[in-house]
C-alpha atoms as a PDB file:
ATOM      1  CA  UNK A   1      58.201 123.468 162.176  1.00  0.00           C
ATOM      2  CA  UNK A   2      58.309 120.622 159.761  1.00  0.00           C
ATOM      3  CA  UNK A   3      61.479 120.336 157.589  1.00  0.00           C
ATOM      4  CA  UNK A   4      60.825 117.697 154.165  1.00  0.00           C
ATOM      5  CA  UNK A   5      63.663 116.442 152.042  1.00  0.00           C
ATOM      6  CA  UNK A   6      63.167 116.969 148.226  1.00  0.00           C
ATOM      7  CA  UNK A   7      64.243 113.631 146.700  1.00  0.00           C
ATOM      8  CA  UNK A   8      64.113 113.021 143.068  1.00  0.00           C
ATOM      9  CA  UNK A   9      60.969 111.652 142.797  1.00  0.00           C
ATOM     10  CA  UNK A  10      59.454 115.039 144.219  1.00  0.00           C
ATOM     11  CA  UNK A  11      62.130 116.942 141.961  1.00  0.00           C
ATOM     12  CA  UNK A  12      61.307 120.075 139.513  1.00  0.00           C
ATOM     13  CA  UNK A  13      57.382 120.569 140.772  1.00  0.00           C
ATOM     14  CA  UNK A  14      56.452 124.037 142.054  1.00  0.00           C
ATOM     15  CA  UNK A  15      56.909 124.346 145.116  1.00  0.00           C
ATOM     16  CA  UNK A  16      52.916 125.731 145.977  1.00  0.00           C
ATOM     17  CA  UNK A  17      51.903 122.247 143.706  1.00  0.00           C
ATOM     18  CA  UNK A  18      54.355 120.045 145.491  1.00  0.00           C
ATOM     19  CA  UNK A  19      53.255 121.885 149.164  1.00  0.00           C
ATOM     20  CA  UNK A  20      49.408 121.184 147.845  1.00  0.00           C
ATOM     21  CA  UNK A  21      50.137 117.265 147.605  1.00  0.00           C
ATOM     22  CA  UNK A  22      52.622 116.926 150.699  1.00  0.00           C
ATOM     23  CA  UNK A  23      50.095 118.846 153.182  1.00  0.00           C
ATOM     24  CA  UNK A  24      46.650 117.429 151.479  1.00  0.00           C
ATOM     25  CA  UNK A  25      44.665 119.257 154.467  1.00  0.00           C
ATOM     26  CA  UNK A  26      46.142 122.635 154.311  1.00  0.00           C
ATOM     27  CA  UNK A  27      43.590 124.913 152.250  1.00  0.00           C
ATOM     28  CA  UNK A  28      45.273 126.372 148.847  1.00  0.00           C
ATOM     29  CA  UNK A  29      44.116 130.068 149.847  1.00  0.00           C
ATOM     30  CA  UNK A  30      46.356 129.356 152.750  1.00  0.00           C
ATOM     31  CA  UNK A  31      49.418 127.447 151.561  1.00  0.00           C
ATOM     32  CA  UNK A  32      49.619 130.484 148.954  1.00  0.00           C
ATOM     33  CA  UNK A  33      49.114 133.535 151.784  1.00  0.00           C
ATOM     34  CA  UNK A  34      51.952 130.812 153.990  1.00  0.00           C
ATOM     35  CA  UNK A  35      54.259 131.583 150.759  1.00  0.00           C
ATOM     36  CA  UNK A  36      53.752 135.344 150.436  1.00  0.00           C
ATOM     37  CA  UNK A  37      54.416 135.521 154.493  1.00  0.00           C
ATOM     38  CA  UNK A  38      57.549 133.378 154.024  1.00  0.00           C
ATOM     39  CA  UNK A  39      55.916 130.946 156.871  1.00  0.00           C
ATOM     40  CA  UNK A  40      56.935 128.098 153.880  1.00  0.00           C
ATOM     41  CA  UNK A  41      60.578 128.332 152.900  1.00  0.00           C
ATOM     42  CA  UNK A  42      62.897 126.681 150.638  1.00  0.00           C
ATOM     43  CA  UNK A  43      66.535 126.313 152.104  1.00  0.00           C
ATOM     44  CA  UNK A  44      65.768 128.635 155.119  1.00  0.00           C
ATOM     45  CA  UNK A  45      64.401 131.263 152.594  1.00  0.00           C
ATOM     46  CA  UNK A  46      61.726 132.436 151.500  1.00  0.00           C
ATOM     47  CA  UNK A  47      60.714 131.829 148.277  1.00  0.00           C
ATOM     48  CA  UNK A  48      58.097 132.290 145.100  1.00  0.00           C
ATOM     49  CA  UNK A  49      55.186 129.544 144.543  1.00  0.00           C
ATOM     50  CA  UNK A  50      56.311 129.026 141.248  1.00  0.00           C
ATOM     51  CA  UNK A  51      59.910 128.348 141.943  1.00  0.00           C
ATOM     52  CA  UNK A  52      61.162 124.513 141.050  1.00  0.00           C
ATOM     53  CA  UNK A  53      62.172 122.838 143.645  1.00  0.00           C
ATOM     54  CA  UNK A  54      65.670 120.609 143.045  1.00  0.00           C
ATOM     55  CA  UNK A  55      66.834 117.401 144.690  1.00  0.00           C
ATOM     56  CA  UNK A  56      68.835 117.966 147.217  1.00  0.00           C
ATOM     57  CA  UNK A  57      66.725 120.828 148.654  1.00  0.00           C
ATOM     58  CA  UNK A  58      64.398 120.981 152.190  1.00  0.00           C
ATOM     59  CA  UNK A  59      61.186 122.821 152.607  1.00  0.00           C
ATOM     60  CA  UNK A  60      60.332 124.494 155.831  1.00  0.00           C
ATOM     61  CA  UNK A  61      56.455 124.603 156.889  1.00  0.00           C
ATOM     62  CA  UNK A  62      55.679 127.015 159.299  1.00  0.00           C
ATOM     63  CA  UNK A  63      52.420 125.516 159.893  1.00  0.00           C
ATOM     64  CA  UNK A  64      50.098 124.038 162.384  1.00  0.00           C
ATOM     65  CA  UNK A  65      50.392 120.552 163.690  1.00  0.00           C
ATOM     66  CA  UNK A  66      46.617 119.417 162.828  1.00  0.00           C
ATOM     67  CA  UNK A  67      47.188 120.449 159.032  1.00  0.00           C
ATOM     68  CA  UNK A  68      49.793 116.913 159.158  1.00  0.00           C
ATOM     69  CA  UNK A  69      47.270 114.749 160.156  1.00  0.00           C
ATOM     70  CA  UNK A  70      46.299 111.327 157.781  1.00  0.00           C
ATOM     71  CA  UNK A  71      43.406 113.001 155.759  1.00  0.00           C
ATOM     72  CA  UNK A  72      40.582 111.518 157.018  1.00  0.00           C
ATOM     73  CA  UNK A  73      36.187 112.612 156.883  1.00  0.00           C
ATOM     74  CA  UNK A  74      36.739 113.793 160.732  1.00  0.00           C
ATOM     75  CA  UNK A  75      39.020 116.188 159.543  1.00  0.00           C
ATOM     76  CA  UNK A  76      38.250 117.796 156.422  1.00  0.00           C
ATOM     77  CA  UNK A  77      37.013 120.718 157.141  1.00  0.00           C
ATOM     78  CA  UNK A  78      40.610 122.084 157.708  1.00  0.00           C
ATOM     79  CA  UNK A  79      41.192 121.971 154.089  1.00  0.00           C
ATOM     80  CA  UNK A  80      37.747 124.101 153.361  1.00  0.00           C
ATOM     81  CA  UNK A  81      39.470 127.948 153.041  1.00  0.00           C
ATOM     82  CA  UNK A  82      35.612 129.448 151.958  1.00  0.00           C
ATOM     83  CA  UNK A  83      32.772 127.162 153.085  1.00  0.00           C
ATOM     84  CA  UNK A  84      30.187 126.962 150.277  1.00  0.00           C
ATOM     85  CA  UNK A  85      26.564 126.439 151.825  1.00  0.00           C
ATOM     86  CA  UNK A  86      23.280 127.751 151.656  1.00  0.00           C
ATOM     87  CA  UNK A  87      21.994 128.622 154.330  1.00  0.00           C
ATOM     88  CA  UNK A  88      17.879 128.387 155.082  1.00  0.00           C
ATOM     89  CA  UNK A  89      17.484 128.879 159.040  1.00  0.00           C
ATOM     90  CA  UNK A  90      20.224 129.367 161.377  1.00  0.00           C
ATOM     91  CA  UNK A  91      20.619 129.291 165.080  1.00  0.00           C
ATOM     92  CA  UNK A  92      23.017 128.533 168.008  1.00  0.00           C
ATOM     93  CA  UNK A  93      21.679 124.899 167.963  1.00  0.00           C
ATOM     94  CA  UNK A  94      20.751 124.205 164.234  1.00  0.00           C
ATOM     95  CA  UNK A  95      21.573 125.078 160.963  1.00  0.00           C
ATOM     96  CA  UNK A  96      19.712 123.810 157.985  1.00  0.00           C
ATOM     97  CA  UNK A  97      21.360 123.349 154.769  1.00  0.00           C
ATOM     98  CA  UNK A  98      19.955 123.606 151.391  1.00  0.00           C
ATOM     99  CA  UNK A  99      22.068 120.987 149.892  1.00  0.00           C
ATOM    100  CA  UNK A 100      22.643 120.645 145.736  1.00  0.00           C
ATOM    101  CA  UNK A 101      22.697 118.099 143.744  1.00  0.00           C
ATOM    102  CA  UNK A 102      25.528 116.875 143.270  1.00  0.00           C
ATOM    103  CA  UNK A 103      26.985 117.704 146.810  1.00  0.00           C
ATOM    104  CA  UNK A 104      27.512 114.722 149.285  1.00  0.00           C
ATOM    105  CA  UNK A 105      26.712 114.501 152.256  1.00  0.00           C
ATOM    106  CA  UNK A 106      29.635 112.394 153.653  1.00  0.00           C
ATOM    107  CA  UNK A 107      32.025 111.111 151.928  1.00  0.00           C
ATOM    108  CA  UNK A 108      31.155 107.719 150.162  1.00  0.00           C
ATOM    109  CA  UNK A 109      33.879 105.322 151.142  1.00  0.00           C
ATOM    110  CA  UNK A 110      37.343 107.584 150.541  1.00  0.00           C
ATOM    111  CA  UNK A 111      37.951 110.622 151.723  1.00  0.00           C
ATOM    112  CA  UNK A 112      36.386 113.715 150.183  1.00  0.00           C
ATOM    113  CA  UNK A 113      37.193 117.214 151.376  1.00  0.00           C
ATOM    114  CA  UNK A 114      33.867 119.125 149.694  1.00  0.00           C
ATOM    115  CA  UNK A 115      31.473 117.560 151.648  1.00  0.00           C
ATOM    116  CA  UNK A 116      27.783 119.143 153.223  1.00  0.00           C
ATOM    117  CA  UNK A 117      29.393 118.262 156.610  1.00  0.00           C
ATOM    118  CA  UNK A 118      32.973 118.927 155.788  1.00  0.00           C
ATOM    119  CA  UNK A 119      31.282 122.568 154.771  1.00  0.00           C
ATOM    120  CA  UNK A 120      29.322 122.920 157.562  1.00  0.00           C
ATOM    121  CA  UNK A 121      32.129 121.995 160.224  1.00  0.00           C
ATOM    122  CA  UNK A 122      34.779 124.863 158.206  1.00  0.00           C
ATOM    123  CA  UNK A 123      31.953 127.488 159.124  1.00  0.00           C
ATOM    124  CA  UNK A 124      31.100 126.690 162.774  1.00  0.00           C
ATOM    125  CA  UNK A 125      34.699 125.962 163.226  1.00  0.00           C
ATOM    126  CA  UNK A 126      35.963 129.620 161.251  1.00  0.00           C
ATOM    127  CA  UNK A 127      32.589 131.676 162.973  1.00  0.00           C
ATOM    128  CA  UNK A 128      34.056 129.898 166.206  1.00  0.00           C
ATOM    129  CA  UNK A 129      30.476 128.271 167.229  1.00  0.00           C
ATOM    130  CA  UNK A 130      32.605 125.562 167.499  1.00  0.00           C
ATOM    131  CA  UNK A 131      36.245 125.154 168.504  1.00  0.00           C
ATOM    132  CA  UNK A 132      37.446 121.376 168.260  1.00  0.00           C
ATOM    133  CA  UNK A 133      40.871 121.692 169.972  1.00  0.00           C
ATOM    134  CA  UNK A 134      38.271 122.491 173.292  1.00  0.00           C
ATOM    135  CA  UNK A 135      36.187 119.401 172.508  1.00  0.00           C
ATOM    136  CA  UNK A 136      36.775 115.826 173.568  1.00  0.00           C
ATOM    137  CA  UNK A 137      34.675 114.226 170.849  1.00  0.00           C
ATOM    138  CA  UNK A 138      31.514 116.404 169.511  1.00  0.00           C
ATOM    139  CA  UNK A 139      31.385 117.677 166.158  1.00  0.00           C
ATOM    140  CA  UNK A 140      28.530 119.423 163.814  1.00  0.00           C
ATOM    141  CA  UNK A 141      26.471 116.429 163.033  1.00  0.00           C
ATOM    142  CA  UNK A 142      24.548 115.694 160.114  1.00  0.00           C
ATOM    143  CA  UNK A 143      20.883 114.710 161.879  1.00  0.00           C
ATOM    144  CA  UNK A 144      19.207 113.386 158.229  1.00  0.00           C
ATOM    145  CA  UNK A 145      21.202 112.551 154.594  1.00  0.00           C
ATOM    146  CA  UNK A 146      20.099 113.249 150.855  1.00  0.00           C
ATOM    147  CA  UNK A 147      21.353 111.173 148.330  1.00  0.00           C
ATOM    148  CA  UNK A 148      23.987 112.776 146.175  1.00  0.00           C
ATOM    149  CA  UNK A 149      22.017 113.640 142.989  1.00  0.00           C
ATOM    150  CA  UNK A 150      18.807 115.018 145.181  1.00  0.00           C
ATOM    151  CA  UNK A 151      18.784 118.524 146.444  1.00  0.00           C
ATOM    152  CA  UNK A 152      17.298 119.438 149.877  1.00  0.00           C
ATOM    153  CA  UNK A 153      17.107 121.010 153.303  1.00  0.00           C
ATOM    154  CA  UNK A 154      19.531 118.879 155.488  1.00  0.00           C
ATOM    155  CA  UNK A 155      19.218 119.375 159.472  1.00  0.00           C
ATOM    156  CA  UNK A 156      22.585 119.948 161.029  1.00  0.00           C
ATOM    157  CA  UNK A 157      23.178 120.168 165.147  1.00  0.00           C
ATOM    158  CA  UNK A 158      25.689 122.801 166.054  1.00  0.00           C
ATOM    159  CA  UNK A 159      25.666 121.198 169.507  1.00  0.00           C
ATOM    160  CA  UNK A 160      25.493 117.062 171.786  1.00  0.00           C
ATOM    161  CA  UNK A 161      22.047 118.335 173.098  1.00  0.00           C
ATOM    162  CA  UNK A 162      20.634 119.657 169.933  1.00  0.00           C
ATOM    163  CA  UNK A 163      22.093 116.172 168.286  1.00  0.00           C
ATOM    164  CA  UNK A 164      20.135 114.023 170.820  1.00  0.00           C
ATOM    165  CA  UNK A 165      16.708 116.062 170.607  1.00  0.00           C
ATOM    166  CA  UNK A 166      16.973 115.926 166.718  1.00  0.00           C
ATOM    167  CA  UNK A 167      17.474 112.473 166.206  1.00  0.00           C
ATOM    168  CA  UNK A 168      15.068 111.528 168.876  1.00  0.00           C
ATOM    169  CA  UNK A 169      12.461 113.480 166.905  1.00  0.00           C
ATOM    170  CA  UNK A 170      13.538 111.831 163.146  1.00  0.00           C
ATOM    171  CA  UNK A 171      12.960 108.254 164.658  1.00  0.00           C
ATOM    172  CA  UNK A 172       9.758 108.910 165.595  1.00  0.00           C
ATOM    173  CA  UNK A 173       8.663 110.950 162.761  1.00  0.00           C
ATOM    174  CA  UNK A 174       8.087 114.495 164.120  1.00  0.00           C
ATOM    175  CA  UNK A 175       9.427 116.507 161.705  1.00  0.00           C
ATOM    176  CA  UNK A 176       7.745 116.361 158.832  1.00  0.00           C
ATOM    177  CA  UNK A 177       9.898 116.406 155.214  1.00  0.00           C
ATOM    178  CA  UNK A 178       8.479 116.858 151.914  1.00  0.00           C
ATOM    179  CA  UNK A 179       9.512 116.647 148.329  1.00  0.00           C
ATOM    180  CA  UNK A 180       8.979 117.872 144.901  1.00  0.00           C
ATOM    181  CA  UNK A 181       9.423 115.485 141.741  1.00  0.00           C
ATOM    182  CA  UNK A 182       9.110 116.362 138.027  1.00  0.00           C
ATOM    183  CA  UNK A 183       7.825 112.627 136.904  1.00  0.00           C
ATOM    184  CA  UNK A 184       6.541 110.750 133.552  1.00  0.00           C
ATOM    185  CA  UNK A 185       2.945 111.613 132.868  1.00  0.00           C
ATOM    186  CA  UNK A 186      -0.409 112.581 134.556  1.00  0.00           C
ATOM    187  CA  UNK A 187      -0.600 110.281 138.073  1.00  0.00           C
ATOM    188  CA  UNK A 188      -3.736 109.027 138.560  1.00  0.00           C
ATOM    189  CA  UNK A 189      -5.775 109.492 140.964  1.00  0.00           C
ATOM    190  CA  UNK A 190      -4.264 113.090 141.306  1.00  0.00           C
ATOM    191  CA  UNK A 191      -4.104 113.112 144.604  1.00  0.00           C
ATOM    192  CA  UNK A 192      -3.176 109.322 146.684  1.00  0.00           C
ATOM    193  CA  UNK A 193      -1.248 106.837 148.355  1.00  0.00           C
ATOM    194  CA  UNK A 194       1.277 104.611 147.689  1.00  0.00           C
ATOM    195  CA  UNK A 195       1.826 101.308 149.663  1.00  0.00           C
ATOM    196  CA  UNK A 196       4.134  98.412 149.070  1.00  0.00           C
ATOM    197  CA  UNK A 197       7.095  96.696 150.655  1.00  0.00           C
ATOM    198  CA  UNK A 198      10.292  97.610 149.504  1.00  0.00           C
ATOM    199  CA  UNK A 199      13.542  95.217 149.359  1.00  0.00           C
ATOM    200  CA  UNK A 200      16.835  96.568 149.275  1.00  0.00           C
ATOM    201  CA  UNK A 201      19.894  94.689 147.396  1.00  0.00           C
ATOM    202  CA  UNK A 202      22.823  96.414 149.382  1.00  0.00           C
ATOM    203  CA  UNK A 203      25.694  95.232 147.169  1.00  0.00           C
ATOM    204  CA  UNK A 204      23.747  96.813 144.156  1.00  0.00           C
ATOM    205  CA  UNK A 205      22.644  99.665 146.570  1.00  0.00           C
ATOM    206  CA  UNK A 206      19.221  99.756 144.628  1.00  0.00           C
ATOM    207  CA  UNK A 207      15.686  98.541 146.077  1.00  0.00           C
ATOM    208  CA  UNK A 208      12.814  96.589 144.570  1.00  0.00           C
ATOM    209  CA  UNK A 209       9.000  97.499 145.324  1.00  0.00           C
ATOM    210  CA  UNK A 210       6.711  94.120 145.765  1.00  0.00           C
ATOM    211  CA  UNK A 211       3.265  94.631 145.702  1.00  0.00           C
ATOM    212  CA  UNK A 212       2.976  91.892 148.189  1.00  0.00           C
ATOM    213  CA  UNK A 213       4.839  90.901 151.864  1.00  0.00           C
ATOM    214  CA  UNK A 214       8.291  89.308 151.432  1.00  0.00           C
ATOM    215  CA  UNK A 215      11.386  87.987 153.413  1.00  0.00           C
ATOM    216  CA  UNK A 216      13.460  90.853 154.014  1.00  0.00           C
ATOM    217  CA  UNK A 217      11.138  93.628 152.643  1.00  0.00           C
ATOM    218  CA  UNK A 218      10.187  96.551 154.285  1.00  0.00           C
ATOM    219  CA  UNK A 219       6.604  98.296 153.966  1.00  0.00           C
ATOM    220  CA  UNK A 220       6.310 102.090 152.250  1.00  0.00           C
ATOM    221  CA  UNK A 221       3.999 104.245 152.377  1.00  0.00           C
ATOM    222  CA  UNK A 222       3.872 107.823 149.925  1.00  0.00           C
ATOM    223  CA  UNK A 223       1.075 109.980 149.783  1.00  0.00           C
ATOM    224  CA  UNK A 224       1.487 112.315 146.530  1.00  0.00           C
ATOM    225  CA  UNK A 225      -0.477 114.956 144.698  1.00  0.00           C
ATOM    226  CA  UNK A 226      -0.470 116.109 141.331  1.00  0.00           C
ATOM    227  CA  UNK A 227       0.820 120.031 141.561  1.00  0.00           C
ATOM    228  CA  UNK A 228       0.680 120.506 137.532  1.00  0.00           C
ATOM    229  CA  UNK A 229       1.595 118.733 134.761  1.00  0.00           C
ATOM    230  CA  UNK A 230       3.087 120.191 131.886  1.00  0.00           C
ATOM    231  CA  UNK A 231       4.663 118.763 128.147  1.00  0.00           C
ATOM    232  CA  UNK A 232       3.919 114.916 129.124  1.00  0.00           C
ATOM    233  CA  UNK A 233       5.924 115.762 132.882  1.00  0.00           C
ATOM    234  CA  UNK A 234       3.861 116.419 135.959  1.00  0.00           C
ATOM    235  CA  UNK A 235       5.324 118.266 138.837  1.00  0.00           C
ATOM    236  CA  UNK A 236       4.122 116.213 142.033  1.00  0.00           C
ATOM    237  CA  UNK A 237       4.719 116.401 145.558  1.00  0.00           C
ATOM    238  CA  UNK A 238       5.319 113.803 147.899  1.00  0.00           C
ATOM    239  CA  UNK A 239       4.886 112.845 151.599  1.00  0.00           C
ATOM    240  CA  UNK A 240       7.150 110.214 153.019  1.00  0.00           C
ATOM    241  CA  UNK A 241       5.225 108.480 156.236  1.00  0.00           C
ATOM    242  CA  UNK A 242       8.133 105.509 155.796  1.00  0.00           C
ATOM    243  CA  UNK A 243      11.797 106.527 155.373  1.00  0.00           C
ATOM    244  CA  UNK A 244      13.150 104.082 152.829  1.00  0.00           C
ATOM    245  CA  UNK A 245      16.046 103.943 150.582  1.00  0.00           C
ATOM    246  CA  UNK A 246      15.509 105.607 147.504  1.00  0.00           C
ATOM    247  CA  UNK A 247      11.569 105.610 148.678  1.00  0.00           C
ATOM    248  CA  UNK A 248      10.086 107.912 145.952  1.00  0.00           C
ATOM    249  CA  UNK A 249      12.107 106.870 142.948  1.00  0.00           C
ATOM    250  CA  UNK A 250      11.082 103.517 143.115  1.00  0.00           C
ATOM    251  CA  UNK A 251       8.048 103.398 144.290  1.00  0.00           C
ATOM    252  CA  UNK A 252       7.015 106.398 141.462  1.00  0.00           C
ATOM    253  CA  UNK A 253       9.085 104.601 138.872  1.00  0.00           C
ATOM    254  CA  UNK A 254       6.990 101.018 140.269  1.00  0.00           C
ATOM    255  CA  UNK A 255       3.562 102.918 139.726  1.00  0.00           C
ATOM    256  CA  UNK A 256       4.304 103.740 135.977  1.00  0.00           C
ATOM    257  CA  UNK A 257       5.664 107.702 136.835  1.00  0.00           C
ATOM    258  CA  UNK A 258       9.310 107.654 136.606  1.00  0.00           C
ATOM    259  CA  UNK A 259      11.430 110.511 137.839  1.00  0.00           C
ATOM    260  CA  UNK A 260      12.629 112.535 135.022  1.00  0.00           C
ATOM    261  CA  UNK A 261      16.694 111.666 134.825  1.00  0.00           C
ATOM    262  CA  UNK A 262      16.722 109.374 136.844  1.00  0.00           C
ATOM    263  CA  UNK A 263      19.389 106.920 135.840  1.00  0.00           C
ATOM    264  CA  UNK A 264      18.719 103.749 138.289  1.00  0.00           C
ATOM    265  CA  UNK A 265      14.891 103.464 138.097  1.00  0.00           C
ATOM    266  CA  UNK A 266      13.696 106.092 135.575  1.00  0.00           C
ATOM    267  CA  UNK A 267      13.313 105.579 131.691  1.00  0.00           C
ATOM    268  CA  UNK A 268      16.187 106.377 129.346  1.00  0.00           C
ATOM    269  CA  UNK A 269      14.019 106.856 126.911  1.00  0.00           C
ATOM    270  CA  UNK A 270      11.529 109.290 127.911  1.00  0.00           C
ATOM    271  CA  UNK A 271      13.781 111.285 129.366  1.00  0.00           C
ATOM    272  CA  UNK A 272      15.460 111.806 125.749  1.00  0.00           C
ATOM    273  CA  UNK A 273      12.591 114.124 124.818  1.00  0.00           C
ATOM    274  CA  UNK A 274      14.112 116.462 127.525  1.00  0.00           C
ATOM    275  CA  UNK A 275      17.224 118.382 128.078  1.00  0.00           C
ATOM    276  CA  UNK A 276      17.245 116.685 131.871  1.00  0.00           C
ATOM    277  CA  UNK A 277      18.700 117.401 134.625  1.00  0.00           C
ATOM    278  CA  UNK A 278      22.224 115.903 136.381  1.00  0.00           C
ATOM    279  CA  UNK A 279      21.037 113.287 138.479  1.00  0.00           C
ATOM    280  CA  UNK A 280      17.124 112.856 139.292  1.00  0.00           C
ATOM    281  CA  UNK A 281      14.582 115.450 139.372  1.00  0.00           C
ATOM    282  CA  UNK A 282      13.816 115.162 143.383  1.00  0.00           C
ATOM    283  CA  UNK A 283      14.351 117.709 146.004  1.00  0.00           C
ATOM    284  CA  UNK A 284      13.372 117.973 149.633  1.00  0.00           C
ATOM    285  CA  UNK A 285      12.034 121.096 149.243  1.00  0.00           C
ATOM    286  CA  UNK A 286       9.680 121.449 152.782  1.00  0.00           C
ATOM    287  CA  UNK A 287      10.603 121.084 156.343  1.00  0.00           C
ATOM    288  CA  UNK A 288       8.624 121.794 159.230  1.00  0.00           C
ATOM    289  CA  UNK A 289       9.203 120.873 163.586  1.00  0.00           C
ATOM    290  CA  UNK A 290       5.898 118.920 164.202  1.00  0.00           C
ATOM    291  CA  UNK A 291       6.746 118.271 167.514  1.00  0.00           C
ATOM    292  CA  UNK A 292       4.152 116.558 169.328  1.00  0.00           C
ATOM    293  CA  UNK A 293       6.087 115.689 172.691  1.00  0.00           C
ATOM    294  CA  UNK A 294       8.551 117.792 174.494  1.00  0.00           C
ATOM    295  CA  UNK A 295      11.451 119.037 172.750  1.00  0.00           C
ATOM    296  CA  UNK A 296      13.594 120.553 175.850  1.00  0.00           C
ATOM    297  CA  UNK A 297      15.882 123.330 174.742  1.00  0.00           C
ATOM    298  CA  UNK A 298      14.196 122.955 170.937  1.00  0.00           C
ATOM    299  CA  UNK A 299      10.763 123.792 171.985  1.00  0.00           C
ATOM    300  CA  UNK A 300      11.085 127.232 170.314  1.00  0.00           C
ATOM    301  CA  UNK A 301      11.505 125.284 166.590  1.00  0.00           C
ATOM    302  CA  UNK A 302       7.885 124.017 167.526  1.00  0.00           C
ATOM    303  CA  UNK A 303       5.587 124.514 164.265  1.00  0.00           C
ATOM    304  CA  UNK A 304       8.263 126.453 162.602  1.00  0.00           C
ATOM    305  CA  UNK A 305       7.993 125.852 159.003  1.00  0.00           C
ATOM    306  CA  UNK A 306      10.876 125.948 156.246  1.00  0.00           C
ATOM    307  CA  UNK A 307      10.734 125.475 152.569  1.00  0.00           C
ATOM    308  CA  UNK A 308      13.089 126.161 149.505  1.00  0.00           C
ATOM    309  CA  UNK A 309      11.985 128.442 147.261  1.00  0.00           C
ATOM    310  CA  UNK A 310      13.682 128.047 144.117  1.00  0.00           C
ATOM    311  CA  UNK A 311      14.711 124.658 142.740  1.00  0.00           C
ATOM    312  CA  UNK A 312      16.369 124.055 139.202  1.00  0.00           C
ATOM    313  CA  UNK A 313      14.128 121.845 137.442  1.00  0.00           C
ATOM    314  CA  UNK A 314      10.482 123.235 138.900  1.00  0.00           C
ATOM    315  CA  UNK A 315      11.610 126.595 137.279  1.00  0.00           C
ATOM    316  CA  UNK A 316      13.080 125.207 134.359  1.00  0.00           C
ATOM    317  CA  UNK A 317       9.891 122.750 133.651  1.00  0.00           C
ATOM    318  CA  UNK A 318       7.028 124.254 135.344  1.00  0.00           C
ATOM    319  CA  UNK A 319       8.029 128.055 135.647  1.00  0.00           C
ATOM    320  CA  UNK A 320       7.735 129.853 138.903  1.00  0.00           C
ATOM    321  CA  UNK A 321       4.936 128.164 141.039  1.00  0.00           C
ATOM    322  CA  UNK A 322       3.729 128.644 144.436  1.00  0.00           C
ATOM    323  CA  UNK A 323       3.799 124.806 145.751  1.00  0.00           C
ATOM    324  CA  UNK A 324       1.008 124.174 148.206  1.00  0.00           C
ATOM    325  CA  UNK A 325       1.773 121.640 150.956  1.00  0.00           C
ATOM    326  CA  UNK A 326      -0.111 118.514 151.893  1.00  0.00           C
ATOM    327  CA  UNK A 327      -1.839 118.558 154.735  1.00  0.00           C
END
């Protein structure tokens, strides 16, 4: 039991508000179900979430220890009550995400309770696939990041061995991602490659394409195809053989085809003409397990292909189309 002091600073706030700010992890579906069971008192008794609390007065939280931790990224999944996720493919090692824009992946700098991990850690941790006060330091893992204003399938590990395998496979590129981009105009050639050397500025976290080899710049490689193209915007699909910061944006935007609302490397105004999306019109829509060495206990994810099936702007733009995939 924790007892708090109300001072006068903290004076005439609800006591379910003032609860809300003094326990920062505790979820709000249960501080209020705490209240209602009288596990959060005010002067030994129980009391309504609406009452004002007075200077002068102590709280009583009838609550566990780990909900009075510092809020910190490790943790916030203990102030998720519902975890909001959809799921594409689950199993007892993996679960892949589709993520929304919008949605981070980690927090960026501060802590942020809403996150894809924070989300995905609430619903191992509340369908008990994994119990943290049992582990000494693994968590549900994040194995590949989308920027914030991209949608996508992100690869989660639900287990150290799992974790290991995955990442092993990312660095040397055997499972294959692909995207979907509503862009600018017609590319041309329809179908081709796109290769360059990108520089990143860090402090400006945005990159620069150079045609030609430079200190600190990194070589990219795309290969895209033209899907359809519809009202000056062509829907286009891309193959990443590089994994670059903000790879396709910029090296779409460099080759004259801007992604449609994008706000860092797209074209203000072009995208006036449309009602565009939040954020840029990008989405790692395909996934597939191209294993090509041994994968120990993943083996069985060998070949096993997953896509999205529905994404905002491809509907909204281009109307319901079956997206082939490059080969």
């Amino acid at each position: 039991m924790k007892e708090l002091s109300i001072g006068e600073n903290d004076a005439g706030q609800r006591l379910d508000r003032f609860v809300g700010k003094a326990v920062p992890l505790l979820p709000d579906s249960l501080l209020q179900k705490y209240i209602r069971l009288k596990r959060i008192k005010v002067n030994g008794k129980g009391a309504k979430r609406d009452c004002r609390i007075c200077a002068g007065d102590t709280v009583q939280l009838y609550i566990n220890d780990e909900f009075f931790a510092p809020p910190r990224e490790e943790n916030a999944y203990l102030k998720i009550g519902v975890p909001r996720l959809d799921i594409v493919y689950e199993d007892e090692n993996i679960l892949l995400a589709d993520k929304k824009p919008g949605v981070l992946c980690h927090s960026a700098g501060k802590w942020d309770y809403n996150t894809l991990i924070a989300n995905i850690q609430a619903y191992a941790c509340q369908n008990g696939d994994w119990k943290p006060r049992e582990e000494n330091a693994f968590a549900p893992a994040l194995c590949n990041r989308i920027d914030r204003n991209t949608g996508g399938i992100v690869i989660a590990a639900k287990n150290a061995e799992a974790l290991r395998i995955l990442n092993e496979k990312l660095r040397s590129r055997e499972i294959d991602k692909r995207y979907l981009c509503a862009v600018h105009g017609l590319p041309k050639p329809a179908e081709g490659r796109l290769e360059g050397y990108i520089f990143k500025d860090a402090k400006r976290n945005q990159v620069y394409v150079r045609d030609d080899p430079e200190k600190g710049a990194k070589t990219a490689v795309t290969d895209y195809r033209v899907l359809q193209s519809r009202n000056g915007l062509s829907l286009v699909e891309c193959r990443l053989h590089t994994g670059r910061t903000h790879q396709i944006r910029a090296q779409m935007a460099h080759a004259g085809w801007p992604l449609l609302g994008d706000g860092k490397y797209g074209s203000e105004r072009r995208d006036k003409a449309f009602d565009t999306p939040h954020g840029q019109a990008l989405y790692s829509y395909y996934l597939r397990f191209d294993f090509q060495t041994d994968a120990g206990s993943l083996n069985y994810l060998r070949g096993r292909t997953f896509r999205v099936q529905d994404i905002a702007f491809v509907r909204k733009y281009f109307g319901a189309l079956p997206v082939p995939a490059l080969e």
